[in-house]
C-alpha atoms as a PDB file:
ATOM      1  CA  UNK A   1     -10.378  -0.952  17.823  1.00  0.00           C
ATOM      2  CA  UNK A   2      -8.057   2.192  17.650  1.00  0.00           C
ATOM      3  CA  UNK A   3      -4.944   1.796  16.471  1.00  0.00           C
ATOM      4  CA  UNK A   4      -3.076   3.063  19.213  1.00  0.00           C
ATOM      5  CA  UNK A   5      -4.954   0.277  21.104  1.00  0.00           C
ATOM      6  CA  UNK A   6      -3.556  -2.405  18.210  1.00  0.00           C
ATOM      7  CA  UNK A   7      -0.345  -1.334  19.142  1.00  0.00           C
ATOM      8  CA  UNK A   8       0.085  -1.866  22.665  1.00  0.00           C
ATOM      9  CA  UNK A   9       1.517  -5.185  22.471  1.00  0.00           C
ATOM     10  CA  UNK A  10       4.173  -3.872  20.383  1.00  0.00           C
ATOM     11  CA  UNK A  11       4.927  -1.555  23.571  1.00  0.00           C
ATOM     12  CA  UNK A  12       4.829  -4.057  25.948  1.00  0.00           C
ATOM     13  CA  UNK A  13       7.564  -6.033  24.414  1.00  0.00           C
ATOM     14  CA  UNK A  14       9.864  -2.644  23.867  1.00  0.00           C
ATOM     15  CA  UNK A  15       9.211  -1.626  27.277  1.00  0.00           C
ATOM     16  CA  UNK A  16      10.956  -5.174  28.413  1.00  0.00           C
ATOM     17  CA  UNK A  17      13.895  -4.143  26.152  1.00  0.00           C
ATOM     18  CA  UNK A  18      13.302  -6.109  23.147  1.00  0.00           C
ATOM     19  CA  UNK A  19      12.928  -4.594  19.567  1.00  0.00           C
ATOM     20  CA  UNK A  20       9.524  -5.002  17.936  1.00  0.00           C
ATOM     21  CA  UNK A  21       7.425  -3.961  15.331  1.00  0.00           C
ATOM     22  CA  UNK A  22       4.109  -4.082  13.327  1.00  0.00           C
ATOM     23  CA  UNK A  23       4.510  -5.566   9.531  1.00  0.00           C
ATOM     24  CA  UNK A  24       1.776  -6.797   7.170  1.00  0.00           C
ATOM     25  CA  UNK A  25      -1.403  -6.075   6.283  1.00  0.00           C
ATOM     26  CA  UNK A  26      -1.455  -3.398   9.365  1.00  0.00           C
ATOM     27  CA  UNK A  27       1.123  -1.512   8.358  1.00  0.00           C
ATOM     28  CA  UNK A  28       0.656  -1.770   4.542  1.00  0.00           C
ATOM     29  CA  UNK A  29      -2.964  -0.622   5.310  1.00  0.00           C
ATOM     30  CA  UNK A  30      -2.074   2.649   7.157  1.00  0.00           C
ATOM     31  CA  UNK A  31       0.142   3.490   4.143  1.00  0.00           C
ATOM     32  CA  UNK A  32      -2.157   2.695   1.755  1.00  0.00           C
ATOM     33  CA  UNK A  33      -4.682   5.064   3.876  1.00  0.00           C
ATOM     34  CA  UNK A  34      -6.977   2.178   4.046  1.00  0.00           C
ATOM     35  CA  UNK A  35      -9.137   1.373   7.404  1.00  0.00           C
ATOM     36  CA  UNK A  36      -8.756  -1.847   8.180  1.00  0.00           C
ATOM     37  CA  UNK A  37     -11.589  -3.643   9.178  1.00  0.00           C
ATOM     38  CA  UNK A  38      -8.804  -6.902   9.860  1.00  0.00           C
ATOM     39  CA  UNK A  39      -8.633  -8.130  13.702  1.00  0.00           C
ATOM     40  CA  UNK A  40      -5.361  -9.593  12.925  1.00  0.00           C
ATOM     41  CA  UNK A  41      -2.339  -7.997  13.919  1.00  0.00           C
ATOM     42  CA  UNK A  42       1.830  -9.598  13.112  1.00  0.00           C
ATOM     43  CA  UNK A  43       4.347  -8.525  15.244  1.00  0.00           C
ATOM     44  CA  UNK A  44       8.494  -9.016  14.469  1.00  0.00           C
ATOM     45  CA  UNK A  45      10.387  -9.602  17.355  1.00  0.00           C
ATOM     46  CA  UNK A  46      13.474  -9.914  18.681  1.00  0.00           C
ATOM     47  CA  UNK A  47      12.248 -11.605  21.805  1.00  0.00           C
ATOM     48  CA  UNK A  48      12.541 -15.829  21.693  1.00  0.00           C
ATOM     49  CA  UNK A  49       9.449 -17.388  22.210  1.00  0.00           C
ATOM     50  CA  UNK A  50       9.257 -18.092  26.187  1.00  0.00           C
ATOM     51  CA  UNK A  51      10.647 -14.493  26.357  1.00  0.00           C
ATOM     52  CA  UNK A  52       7.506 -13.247  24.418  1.00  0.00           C
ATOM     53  CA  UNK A  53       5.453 -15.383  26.670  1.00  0.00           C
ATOM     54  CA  UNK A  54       7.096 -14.322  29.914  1.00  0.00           C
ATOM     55  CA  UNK A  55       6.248 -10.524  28.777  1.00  0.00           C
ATOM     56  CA  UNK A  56       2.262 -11.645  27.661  1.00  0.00           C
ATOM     57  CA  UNK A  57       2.272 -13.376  31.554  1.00  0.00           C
ATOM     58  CA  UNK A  58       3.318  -9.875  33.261  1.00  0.00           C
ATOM     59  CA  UNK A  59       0.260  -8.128  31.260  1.00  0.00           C
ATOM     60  CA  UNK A  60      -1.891 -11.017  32.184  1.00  0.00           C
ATOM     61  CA  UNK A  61      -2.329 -12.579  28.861  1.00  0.00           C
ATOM     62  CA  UNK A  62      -2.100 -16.303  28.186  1.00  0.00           C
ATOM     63  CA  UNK A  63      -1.154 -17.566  24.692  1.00  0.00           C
ATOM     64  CA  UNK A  64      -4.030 -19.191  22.098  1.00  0.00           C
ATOM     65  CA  UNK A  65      -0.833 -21.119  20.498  1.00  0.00           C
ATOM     66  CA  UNK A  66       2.932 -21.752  20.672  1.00  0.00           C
ATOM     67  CA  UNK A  67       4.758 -22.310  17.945  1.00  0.00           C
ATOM     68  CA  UNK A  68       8.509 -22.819  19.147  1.00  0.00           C
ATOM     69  CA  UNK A  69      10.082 -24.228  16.160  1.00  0.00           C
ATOM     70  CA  UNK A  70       9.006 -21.191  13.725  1.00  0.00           C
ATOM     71  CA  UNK A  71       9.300 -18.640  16.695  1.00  0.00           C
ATOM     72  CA  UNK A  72       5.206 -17.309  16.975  1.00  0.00           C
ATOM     73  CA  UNK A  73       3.602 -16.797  19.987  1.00  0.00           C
ATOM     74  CA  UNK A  74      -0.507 -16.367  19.242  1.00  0.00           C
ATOM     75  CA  UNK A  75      -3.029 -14.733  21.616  1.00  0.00           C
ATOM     76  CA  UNK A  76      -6.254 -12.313  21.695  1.00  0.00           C
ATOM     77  CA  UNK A  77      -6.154  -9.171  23.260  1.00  0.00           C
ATOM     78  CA  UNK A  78      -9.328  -6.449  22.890  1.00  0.00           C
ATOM     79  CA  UNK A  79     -11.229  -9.187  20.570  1.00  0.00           C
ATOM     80  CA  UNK A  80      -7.961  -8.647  18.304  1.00  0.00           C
ATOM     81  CA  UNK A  81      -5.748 -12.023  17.154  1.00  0.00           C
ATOM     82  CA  UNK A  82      -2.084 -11.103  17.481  1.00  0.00           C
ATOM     83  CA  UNK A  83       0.499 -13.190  16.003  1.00  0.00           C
ATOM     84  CA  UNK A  84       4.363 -12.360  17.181  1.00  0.00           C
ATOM     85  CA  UNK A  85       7.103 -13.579  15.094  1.00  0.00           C
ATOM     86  CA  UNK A  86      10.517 -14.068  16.429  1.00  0.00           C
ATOM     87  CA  UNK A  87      12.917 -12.682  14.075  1.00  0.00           C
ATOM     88  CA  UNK A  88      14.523 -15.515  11.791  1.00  0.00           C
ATOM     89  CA  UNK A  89      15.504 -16.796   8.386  1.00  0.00           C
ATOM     90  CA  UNK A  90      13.916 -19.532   6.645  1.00  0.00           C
ATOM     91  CA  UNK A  91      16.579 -22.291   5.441  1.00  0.00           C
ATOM     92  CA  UNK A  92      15.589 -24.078   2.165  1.00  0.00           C
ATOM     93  CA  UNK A  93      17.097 -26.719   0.401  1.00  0.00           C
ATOM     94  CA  UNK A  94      17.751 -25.831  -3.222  1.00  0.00           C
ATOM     95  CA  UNK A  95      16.269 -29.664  -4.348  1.00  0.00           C
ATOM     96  CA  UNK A  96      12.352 -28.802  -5.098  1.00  0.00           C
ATOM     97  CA  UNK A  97      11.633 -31.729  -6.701  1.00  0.00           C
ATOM     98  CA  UNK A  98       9.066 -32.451  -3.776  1.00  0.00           C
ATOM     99  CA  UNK A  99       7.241 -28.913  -2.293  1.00  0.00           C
ATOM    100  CA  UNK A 100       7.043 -29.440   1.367  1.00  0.00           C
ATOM    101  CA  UNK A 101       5.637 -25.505   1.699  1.00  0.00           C
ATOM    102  CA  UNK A 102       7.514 -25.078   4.974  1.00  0.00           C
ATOM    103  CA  UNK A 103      11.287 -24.651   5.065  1.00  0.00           C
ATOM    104  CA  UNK A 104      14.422 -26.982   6.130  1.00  0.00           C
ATOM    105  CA  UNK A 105      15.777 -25.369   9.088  1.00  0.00           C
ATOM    106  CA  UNK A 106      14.835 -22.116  11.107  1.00  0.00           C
ATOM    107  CA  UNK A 107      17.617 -19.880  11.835  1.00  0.00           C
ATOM    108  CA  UNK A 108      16.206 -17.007  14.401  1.00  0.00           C
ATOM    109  CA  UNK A 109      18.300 -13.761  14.147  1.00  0.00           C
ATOM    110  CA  UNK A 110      18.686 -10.667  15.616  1.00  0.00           C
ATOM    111  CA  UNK A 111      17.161  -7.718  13.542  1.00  0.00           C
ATOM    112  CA  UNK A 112      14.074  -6.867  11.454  1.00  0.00           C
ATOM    113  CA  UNK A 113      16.937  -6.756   8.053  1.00  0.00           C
ATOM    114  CA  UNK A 114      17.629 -10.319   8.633  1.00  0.00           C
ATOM    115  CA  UNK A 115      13.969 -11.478   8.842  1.00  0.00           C
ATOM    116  CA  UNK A 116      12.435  -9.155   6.084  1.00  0.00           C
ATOM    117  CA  UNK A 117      13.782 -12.214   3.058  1.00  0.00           C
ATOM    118  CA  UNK A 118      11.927 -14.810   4.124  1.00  0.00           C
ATOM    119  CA  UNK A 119       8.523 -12.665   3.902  1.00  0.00           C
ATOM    120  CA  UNK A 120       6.728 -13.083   0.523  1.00  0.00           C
ATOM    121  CA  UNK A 121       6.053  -9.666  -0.844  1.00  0.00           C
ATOM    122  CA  UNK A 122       8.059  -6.112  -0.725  1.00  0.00           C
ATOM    123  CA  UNK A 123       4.838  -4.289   0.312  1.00  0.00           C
ATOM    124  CA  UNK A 124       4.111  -6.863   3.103  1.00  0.00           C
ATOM    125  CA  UNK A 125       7.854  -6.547   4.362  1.00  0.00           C
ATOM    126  CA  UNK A 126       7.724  -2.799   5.804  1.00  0.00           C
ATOM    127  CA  UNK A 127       8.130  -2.863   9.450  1.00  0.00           C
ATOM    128  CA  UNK A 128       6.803  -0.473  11.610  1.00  0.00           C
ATOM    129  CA  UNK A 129       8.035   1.089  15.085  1.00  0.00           C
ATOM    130  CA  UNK A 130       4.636   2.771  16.102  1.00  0.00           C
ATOM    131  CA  UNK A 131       6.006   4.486  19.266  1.00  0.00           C
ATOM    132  CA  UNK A 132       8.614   6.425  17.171  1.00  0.00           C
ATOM    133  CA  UNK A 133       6.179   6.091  13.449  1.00  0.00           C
ATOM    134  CA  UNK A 134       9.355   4.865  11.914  1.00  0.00           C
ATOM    135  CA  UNK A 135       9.268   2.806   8.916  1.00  0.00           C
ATOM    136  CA  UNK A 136      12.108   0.271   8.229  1.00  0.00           C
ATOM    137  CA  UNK A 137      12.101  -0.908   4.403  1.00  0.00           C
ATOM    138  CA  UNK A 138      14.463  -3.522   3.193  1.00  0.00           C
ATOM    139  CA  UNK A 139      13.124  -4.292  -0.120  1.00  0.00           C
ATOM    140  CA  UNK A 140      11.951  -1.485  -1.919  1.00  0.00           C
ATOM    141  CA  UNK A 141       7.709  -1.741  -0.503  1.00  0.00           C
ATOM    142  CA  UNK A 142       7.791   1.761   0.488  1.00  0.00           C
ATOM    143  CA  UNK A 143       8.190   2.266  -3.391  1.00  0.00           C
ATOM    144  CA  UNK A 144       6.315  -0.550  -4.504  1.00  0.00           C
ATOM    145  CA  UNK A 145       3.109   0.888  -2.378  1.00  0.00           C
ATOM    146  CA  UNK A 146       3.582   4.039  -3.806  1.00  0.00           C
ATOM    147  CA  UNK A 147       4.037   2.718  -7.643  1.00  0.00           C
ATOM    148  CA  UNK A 148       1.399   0.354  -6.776  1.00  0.00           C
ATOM    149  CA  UNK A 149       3.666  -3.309  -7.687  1.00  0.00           C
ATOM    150  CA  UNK A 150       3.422  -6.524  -6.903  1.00  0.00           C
ATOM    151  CA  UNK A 151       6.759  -7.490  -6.324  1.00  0.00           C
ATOM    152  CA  UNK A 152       8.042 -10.789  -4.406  1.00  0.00           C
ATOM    153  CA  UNK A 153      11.171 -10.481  -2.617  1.00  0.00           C
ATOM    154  CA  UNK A 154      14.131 -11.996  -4.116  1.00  0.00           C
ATOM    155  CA  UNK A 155      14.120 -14.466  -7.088  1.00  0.00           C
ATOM    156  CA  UNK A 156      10.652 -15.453  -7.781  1.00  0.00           C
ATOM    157  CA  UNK A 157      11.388 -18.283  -9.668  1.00  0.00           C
ATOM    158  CA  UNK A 158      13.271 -19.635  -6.571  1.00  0.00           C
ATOM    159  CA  UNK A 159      10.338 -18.194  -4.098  1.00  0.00           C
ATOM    160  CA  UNK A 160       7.357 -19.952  -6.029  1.00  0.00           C
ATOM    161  CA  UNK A 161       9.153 -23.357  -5.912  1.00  0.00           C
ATOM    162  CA  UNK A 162      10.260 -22.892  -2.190  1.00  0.00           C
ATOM    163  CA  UNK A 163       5.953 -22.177  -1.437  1.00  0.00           C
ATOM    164  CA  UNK A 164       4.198 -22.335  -4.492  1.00  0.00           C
ATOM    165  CA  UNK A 165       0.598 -21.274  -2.397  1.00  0.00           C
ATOM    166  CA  UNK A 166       2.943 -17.550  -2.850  1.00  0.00           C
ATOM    167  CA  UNK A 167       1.733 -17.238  -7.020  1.00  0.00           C
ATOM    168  CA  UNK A 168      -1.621 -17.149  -5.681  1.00  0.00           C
ATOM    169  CA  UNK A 169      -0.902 -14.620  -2.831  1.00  0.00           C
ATOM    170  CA  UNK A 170       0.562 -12.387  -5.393  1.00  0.00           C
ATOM    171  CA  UNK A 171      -2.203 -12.562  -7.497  1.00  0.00           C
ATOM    172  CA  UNK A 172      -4.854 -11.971  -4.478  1.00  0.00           C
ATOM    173  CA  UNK A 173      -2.604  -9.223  -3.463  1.00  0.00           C
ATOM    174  CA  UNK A 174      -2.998  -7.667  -7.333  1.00  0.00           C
ATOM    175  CA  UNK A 175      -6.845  -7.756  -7.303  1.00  0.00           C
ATOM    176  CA  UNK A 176      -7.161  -6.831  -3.600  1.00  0.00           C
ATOM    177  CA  UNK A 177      -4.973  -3.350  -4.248  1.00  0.00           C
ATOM    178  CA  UNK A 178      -5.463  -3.242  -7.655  1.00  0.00           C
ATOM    179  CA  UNK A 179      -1.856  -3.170  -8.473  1.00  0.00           C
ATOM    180  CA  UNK A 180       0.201  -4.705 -11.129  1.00  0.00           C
ATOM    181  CA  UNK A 181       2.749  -6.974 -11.334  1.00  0.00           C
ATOM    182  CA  UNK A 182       6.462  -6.312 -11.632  1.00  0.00           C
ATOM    183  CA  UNK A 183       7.670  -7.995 -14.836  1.00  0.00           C
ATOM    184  CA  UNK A 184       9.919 -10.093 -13.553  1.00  0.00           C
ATOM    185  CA  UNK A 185       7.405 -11.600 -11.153  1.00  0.00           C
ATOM    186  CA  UNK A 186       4.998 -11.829 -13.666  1.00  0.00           C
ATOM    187  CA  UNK A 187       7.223 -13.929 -16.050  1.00  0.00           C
ATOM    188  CA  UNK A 188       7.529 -16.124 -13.275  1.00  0.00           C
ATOM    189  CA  UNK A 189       3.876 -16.674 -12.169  1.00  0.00           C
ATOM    190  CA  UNK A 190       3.419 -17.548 -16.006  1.00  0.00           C
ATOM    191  CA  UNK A 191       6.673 -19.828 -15.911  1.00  0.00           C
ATOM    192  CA  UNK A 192       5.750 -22.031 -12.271  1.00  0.00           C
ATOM    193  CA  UNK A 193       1.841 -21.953 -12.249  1.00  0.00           C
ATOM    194  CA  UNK A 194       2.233 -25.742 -12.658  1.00  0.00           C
ATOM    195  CA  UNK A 195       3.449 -25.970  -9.266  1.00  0.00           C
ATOM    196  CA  UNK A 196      -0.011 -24.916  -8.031  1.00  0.00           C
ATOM    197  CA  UNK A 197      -0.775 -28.912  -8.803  1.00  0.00           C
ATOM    198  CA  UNK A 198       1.804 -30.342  -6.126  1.00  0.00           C
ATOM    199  CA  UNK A 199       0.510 -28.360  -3.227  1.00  0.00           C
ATOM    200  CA  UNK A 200      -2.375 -30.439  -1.554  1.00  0.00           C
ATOM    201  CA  UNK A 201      -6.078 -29.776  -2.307  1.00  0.00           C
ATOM    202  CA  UNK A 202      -6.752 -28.566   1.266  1.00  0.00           C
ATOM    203  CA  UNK A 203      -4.304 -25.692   0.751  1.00  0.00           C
ATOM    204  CA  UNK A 204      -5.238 -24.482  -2.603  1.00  0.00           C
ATOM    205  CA  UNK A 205      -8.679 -24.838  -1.330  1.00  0.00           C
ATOM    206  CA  UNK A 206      -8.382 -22.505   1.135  1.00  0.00           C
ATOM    207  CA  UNK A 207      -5.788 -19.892  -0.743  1.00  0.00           C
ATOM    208  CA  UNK A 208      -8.832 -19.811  -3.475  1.00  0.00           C
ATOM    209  CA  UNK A 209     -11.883 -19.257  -1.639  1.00  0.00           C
ATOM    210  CA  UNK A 210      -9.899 -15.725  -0.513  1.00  0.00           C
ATOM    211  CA  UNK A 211      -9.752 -15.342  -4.024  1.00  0.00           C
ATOM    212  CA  UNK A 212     -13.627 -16.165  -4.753  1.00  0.00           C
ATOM    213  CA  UNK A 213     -14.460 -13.462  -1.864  1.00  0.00           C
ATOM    214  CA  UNK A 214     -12.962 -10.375  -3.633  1.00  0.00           C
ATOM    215  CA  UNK A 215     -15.015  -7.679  -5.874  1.00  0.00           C
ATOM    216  CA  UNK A 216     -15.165  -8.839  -9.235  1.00  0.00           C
ATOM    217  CA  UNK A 217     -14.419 -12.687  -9.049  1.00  0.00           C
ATOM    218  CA  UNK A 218     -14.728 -12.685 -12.324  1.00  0.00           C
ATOM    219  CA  UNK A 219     -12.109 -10.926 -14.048  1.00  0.00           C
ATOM    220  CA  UNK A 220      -9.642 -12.963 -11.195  1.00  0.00           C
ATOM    221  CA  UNK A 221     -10.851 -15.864 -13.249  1.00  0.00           C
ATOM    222  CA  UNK A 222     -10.179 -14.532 -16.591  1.00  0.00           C
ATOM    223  CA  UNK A 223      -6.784 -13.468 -15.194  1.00  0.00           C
ATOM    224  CA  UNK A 224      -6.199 -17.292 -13.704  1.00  0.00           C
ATOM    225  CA  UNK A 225      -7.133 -19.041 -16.614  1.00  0.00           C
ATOM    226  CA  UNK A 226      -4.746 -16.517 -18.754  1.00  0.00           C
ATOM    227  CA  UNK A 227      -1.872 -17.350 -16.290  1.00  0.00           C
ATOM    228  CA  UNK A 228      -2.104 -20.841 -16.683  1.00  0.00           C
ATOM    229  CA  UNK A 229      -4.415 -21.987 -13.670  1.00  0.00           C
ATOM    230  CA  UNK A 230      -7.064 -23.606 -15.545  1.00  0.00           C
ATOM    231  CA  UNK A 231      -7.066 -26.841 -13.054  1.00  0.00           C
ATOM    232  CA  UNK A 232      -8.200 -24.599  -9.996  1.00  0.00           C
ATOM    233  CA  UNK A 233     -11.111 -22.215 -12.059  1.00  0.00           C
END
């Protein structure tokens, strides 16, 4: 699928008046120059979800899956799986005793600068306007891609322990782009790679077999058991 074809959602939902954009692995892959063979597409929105829904209706489009409480609207279009976001802010409480993975309260808000936080890492935080190619960058990822960094966004001490499944992300994310880590987020992947163990086996399950499928499984190992993930090798 052409891009300009991936991106006609993103018009659909402008063209009603709302702002939108592309962010993730789409836009991080155009930067990076890579071709994406990915039929997943995230758009950020400012439309609420039966908004989003009422603008898929007038292009004859019926959702897959409505998620209200988070704000994402699912649905296929061109053999493509589109996910659209609402704009919002994650609300956690600062007790982590107990990892519940998903946060407290959902605030949504108005812009793209308010929702960029709650994503996990700077380069998967660059939002995209494809009908005027502007890039919006809250956190530095324009950099970060260019310095190749894995950086999460914010404290990552506070990040890991708010989703833990996020140390392995960064570390797929590492091998995937072959990147390094920012020091700081390093230090912390060292510090909370215990967490890993509260998370249930279903999700670590899944978060590792992406890990098994990249080139050259076995330095990821090596790198694992060095971080202090020995009970998931």
């Amino acid at each position: 699928m052409r891009r300009q074809e991936i991106n006609t959602p993103v018009f659909w939902l402008q063209d009603a008046g709302f702002s939108a954009y592309l962010v993730g692995n789409q836009v991080r892959d155009r930067l990076l120059k890579l071709e994406s063979d990915r039929f997943d597409v995230d758009i950020a929105t400012s439309a609420k979800p039966k908004q989003v829904i009422s603008v898929l209706k007038k292009n004859h489009i019926i959702p897959t899956s409505v998620d209200e409480r988070f704000g994402v609207v699912s649905f296929r279009y061109n053999n493509v799986v589109y996910e659209v976001a609402t704009f919002r802010q994650d609300i956690y409480r600062t007790n982590f005793e107990q990892v519940k993975r998903y946060p407290d309260a959902i605030r949504f808000v108005p812009v793209a600068a308010e929702d960029a936080p709650r994503r996990d890492l700077t380069i998967n935080a660059i939002y995209l306007n494809p009908k005027s190619g502007k890039y919006f960058d809250y956190h530095g990822g324009l950099a970060d891609i260019n310095n190749k960094i894995i950086r999460v966004i914010g404290d990552p001490a506070i990040r890991f322990q708010e989703d833990p499944i996020r140390l392995l992300r960064a570390i797929r994310f590492r091998h995937l782009l072959g990147f390094k880590y920012d020091p700081t987020t390093l230090r912390a992947i060292k510090t909370h790679a215990n967490l890993i163990k509260k998370l249930s086996p279903i999700v670590v399950k899944k978060e590792f077999a992406k890990l098994q499928e990249l080139p050259h499984y076995s330095k990821v190992k090596q790198e694992l058991q060095k971080l202090g993930f020995v009970q998931i090798t």
